[in-house]
PDB file of N, CA and C in Angstrom:
ATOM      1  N   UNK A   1     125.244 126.128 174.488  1.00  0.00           N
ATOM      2  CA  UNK A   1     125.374 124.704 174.246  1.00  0.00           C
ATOM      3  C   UNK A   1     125.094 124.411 172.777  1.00  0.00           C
ATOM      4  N   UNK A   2     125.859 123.809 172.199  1.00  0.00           N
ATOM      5  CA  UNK A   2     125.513 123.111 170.761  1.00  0.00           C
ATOM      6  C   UNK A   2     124.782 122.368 170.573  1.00  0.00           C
ATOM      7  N   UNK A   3     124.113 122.471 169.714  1.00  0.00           N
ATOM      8  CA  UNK A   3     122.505 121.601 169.370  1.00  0.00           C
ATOM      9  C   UNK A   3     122.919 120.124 168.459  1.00  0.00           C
ATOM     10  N   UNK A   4     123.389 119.461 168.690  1.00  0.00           N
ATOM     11  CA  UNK A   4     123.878 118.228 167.974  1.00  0.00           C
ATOM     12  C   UNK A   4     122.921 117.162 167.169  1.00  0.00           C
ATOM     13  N   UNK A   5     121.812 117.613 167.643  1.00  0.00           N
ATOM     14  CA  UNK A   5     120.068 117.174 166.746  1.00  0.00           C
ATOM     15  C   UNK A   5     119.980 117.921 165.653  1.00  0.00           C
ATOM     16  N   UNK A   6     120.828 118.949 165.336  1.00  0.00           N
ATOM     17  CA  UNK A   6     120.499 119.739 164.295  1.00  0.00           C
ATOM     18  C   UNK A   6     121.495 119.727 163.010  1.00  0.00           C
ATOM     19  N   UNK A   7     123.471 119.108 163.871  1.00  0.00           N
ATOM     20  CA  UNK A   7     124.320 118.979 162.572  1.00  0.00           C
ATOM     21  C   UNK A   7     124.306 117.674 162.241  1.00  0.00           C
ATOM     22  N   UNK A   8     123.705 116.902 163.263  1.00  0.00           N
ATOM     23  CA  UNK A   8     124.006 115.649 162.893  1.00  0.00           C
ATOM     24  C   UNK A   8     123.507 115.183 161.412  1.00  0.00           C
ATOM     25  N   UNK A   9     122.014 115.176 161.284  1.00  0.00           N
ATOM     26  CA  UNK A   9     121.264 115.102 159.794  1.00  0.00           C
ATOM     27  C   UNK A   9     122.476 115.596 158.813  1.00  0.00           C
ATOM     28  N   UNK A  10     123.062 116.927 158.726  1.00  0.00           N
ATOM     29  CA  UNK A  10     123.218 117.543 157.640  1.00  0.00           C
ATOM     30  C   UNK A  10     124.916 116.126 157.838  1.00  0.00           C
ATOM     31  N   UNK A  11     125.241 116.547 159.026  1.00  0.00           N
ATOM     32  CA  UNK A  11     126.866 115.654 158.528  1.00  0.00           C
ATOM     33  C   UNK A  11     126.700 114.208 158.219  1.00  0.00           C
ATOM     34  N   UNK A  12     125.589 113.688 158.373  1.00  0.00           N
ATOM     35  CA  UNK A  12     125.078 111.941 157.608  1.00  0.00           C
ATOM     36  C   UNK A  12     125.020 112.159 156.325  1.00  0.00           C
ATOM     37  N   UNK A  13     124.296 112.814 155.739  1.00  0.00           N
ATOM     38  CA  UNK A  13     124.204 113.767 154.670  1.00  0.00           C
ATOM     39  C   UNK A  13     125.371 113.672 153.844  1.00  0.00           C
ATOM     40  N   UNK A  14     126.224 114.410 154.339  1.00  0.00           N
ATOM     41  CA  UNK A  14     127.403 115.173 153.703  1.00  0.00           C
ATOM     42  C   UNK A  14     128.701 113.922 153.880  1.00  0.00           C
ATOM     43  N   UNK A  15     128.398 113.243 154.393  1.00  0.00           N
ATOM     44  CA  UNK A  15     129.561 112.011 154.506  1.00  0.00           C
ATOM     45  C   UNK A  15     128.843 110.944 153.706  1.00  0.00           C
ATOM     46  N   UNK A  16     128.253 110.717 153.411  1.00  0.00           N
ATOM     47  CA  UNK A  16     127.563 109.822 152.978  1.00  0.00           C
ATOM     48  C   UNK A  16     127.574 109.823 151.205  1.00  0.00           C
ATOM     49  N   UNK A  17     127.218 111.289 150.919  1.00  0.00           N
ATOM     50  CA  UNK A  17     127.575 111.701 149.463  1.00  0.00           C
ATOM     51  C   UNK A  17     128.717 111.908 149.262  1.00  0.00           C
ATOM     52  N   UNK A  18     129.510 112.394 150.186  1.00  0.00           N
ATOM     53  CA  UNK A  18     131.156 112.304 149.735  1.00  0.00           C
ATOM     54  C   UNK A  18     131.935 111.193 149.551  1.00  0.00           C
ATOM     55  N   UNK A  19     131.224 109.964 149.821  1.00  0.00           N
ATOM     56  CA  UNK A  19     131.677 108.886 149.747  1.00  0.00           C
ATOM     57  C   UNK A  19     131.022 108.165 148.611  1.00  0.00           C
ATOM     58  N   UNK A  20     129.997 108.576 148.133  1.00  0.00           N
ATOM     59  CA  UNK A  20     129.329 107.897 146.893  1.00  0.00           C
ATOM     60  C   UNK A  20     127.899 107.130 147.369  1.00  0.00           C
ATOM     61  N   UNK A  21     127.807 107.195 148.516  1.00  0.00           N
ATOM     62  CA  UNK A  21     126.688 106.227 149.227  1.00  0.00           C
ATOM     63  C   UNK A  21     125.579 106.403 148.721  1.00  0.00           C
ATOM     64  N   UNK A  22     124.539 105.532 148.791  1.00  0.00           N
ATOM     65  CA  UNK A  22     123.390 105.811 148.471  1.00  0.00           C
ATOM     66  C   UNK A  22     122.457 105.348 150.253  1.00  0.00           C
ATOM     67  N   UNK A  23     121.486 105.984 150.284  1.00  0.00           N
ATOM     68  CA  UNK A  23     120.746 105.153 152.014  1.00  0.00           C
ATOM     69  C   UNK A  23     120.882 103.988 151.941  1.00  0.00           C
ATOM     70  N   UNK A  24     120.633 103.438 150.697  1.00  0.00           N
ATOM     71  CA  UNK A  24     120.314 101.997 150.781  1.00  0.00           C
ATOM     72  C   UNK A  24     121.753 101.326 151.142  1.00  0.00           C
ATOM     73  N   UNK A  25     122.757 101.714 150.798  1.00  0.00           N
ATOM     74  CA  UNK A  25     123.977 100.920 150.909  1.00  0.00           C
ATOM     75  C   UNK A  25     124.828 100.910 152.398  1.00  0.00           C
ATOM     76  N   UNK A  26     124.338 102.570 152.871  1.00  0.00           N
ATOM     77  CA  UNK A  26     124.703 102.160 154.154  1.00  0.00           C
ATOM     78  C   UNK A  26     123.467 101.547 154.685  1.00  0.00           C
ATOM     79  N   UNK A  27     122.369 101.576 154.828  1.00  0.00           N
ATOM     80  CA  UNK A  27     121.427 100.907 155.436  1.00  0.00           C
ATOM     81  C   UNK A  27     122.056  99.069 155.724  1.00  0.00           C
ATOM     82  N   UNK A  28     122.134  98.548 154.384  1.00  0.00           N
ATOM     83  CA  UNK A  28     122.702  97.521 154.334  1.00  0.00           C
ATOM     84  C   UNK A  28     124.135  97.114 154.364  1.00  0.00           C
ATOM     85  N   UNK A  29     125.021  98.212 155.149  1.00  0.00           N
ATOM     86  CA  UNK A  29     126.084  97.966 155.543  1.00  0.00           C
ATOM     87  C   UNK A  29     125.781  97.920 156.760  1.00  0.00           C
ATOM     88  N   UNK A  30     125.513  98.783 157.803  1.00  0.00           N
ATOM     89  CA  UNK A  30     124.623  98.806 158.885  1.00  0.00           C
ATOM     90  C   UNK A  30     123.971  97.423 159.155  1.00  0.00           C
ATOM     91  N   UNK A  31     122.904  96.821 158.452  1.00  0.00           N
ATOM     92  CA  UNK A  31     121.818  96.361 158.510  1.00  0.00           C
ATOM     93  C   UNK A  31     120.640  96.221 159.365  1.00  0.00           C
ATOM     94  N   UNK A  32     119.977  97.606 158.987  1.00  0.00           N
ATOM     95  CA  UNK A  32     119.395  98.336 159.205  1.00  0.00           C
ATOM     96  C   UNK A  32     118.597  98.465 158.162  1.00  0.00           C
ATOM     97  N   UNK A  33     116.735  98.907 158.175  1.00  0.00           N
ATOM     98  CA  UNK A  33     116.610  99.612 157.386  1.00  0.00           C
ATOM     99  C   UNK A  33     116.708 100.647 156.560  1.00  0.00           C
ATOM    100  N   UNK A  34     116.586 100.865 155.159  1.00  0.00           N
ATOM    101  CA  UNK A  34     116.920 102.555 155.061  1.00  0.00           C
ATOM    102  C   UNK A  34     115.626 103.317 155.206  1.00  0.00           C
ATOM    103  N   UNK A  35     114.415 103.087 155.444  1.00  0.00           N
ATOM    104  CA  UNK A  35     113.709 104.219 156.257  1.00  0.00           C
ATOM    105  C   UNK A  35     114.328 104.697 157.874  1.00  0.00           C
ATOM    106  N   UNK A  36     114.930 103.477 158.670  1.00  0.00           N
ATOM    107  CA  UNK A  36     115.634 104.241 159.570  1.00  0.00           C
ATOM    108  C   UNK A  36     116.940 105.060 159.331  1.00  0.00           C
ATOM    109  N   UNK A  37     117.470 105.061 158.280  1.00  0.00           N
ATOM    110  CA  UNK A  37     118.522 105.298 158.095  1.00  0.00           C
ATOM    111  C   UNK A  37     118.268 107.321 157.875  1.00  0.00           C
ATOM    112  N   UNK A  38     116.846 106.856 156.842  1.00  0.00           N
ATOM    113  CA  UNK A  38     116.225 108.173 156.062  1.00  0.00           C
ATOM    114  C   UNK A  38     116.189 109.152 157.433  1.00  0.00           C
ATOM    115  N   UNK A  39     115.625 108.164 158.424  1.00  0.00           N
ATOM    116  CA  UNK A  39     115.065 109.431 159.542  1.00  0.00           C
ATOM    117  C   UNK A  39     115.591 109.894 160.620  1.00  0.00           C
ATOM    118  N   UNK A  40     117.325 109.275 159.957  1.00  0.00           N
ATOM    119  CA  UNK A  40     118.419 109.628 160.710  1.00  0.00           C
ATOM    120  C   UNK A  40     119.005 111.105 159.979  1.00  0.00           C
ATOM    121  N   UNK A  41     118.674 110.903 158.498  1.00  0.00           N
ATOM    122  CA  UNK A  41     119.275 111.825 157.675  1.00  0.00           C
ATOM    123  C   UNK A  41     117.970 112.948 157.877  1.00  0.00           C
ATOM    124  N   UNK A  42     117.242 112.752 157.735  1.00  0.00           N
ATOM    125  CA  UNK A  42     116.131 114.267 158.101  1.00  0.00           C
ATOM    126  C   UNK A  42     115.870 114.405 159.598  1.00  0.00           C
ATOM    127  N   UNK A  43     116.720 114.290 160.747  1.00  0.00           N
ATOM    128  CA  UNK A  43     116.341 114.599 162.052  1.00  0.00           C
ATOM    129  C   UNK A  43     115.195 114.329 162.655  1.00  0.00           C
ATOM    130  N   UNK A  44     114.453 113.068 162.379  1.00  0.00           N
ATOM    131  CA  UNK A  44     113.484 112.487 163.042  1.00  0.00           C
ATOM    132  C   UNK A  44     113.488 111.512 164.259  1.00  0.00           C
ATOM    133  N   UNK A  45     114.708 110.984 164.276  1.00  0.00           N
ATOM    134  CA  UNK A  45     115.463 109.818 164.828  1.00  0.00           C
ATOM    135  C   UNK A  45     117.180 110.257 164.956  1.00  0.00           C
ATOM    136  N   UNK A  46     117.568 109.503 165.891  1.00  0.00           N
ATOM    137  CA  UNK A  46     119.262 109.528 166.295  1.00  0.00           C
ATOM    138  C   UNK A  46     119.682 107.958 166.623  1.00  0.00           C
ATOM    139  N   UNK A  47     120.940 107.453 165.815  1.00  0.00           N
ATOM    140  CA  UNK A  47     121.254 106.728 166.154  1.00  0.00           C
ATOM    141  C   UNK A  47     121.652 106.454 167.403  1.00  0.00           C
ATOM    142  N   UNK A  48     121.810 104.581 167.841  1.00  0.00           N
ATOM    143  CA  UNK A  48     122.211 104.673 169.299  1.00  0.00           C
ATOM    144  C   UNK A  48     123.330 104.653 169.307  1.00  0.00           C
ATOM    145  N   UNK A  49     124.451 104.568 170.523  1.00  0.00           N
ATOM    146  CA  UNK A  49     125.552 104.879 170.465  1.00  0.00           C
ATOM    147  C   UNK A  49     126.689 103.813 169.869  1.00  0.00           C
ATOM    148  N   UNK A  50     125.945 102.407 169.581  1.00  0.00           N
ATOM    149  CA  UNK A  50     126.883 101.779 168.768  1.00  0.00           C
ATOM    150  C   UNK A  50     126.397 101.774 167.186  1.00  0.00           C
ATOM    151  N   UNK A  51     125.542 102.663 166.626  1.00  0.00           N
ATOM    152  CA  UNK A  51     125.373 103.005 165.336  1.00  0.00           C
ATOM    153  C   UNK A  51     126.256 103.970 165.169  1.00  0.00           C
ATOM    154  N   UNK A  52     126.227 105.004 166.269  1.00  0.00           N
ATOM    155  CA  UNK A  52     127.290 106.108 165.703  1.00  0.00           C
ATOM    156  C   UNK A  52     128.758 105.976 165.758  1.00  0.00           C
ATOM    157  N   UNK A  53     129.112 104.641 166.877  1.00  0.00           N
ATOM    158  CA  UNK A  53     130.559 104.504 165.982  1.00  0.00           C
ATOM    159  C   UNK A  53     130.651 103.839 164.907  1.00  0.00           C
ATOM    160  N   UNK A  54     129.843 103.058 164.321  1.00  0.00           N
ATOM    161  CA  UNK A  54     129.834 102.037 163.244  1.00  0.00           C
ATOM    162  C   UNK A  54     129.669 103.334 162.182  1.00  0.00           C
ATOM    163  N   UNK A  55     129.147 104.263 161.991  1.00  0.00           N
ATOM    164  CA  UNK A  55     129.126 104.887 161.273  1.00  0.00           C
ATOM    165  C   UNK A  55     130.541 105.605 161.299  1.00  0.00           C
ATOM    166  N   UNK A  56     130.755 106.273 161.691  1.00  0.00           N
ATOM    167  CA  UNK A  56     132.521 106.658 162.302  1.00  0.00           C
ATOM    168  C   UNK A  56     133.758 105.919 161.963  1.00  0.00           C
ATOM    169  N   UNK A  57     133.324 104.901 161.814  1.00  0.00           N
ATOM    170  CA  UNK A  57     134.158 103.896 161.000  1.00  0.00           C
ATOM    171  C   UNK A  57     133.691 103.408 160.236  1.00  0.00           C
ATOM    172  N   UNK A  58     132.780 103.385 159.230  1.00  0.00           N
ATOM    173  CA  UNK A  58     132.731 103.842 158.222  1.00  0.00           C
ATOM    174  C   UNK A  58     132.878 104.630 157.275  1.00  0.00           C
ATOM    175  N   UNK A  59     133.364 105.524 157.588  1.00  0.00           N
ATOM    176  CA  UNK A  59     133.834 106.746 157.042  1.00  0.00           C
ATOM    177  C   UNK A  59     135.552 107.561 157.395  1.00  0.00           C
ATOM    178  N   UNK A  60     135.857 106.195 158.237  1.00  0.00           N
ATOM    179  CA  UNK A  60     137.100 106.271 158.852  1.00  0.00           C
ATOM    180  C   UNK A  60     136.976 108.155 159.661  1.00  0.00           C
ATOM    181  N   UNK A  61     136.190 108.495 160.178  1.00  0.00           N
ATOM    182  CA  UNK A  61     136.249 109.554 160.798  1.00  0.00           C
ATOM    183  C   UNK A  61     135.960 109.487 162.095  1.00  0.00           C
ATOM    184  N   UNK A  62     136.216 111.192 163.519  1.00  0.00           N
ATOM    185  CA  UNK A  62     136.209 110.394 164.524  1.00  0.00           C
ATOM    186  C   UNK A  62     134.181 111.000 164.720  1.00  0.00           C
ATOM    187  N   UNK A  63     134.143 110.366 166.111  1.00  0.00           N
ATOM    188  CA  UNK A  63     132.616 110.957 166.145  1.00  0.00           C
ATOM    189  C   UNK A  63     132.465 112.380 166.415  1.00  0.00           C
ATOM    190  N   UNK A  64     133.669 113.332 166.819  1.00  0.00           N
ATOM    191  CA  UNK A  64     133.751 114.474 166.709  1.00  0.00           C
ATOM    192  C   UNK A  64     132.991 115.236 165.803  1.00  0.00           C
ATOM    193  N   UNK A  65     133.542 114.319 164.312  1.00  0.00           N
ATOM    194  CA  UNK A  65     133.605 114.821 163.003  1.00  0.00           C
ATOM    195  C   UNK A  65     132.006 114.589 163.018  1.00  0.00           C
ATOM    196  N   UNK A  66     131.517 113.719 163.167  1.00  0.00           N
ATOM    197  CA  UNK A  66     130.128 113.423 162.991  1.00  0.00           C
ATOM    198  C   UNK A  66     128.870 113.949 163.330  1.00  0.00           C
ATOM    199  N   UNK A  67     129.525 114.404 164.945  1.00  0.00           N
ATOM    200  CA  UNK A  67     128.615 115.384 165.685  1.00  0.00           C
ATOM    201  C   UNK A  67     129.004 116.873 165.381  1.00  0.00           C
ATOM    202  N   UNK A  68     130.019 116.873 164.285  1.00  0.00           N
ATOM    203  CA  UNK A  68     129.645 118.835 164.450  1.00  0.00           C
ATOM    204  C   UNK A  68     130.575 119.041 164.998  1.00  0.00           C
ATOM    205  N   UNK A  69     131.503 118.572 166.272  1.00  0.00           N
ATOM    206  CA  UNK A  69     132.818 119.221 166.910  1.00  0.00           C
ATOM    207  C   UNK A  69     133.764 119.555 166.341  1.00  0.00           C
ATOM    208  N   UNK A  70     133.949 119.665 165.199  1.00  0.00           N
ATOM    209  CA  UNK A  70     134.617 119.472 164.795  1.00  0.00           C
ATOM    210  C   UNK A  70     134.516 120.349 162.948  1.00  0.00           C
ATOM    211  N   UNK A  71     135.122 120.854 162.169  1.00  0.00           N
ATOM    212  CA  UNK A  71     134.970 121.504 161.421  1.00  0.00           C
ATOM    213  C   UNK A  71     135.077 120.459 160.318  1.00  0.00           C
ATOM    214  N   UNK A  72     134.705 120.433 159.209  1.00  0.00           N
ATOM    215  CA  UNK A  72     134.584 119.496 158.084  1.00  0.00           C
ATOM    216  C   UNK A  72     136.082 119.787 157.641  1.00  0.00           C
ATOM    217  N   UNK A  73     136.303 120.784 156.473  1.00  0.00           N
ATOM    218  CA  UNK A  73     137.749 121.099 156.367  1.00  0.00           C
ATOM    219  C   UNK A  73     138.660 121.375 157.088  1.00  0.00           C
ATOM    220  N   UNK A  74     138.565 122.060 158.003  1.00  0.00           N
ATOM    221  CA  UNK A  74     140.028 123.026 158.578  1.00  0.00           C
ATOM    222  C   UNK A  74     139.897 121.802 160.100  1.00  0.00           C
ATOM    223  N   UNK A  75     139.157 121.164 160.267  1.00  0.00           N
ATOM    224  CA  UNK A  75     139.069 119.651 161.560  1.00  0.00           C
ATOM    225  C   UNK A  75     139.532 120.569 162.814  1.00  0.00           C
ATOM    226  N   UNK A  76     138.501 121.873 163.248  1.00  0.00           N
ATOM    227  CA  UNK A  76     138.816 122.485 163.650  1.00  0.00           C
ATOM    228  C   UNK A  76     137.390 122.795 164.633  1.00  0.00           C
ATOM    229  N   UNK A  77     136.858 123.416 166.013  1.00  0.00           N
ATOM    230  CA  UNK A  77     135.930 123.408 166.385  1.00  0.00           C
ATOM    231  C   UNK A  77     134.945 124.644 165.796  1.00  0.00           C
ATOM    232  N   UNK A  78     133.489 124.067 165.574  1.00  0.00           N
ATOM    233  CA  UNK A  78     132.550 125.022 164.824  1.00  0.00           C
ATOM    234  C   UNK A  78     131.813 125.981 165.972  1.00  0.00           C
TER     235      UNK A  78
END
């Protein structure tokens, strides 16, 4: 079974800087704090399930992509 507590952090991470984001900006796109946002990005916390599509569309990606199902480049399973 795939551990989805473990890619999630790194793919908030990695979408987030590929887009130019800073916490604070999605925090306040969200509106949300960015300490919750932070302890989404270091695996302390998981968004609920209408944060993670709002995030998903934010990034115009699907939640596949978000959770790890999915390969970053080749959009292929990891």
């Amino acid at each position: 079974m795939y551990d989805y507590s473990k890619i999630l952090p790194l793919r908030l991470k990695y979408y987030r800087e590929k887009f130019g984001y800073k916490q604070e900006d999605i925090s306040k796109e969200m509106k949300i704090n960015r300490s919750t946002y932070a302890n989404w990005e270091r695996g302390h916390r998981q968004p609920n399930l209408n944060q993670f599509a709002q995030i998903a569309d934010l990034y115009n990606i699907t939640l596949d992509d978000l959770l790890g199902r999915t390969d970053i480049e080749g959009n292929t399973k990891c």
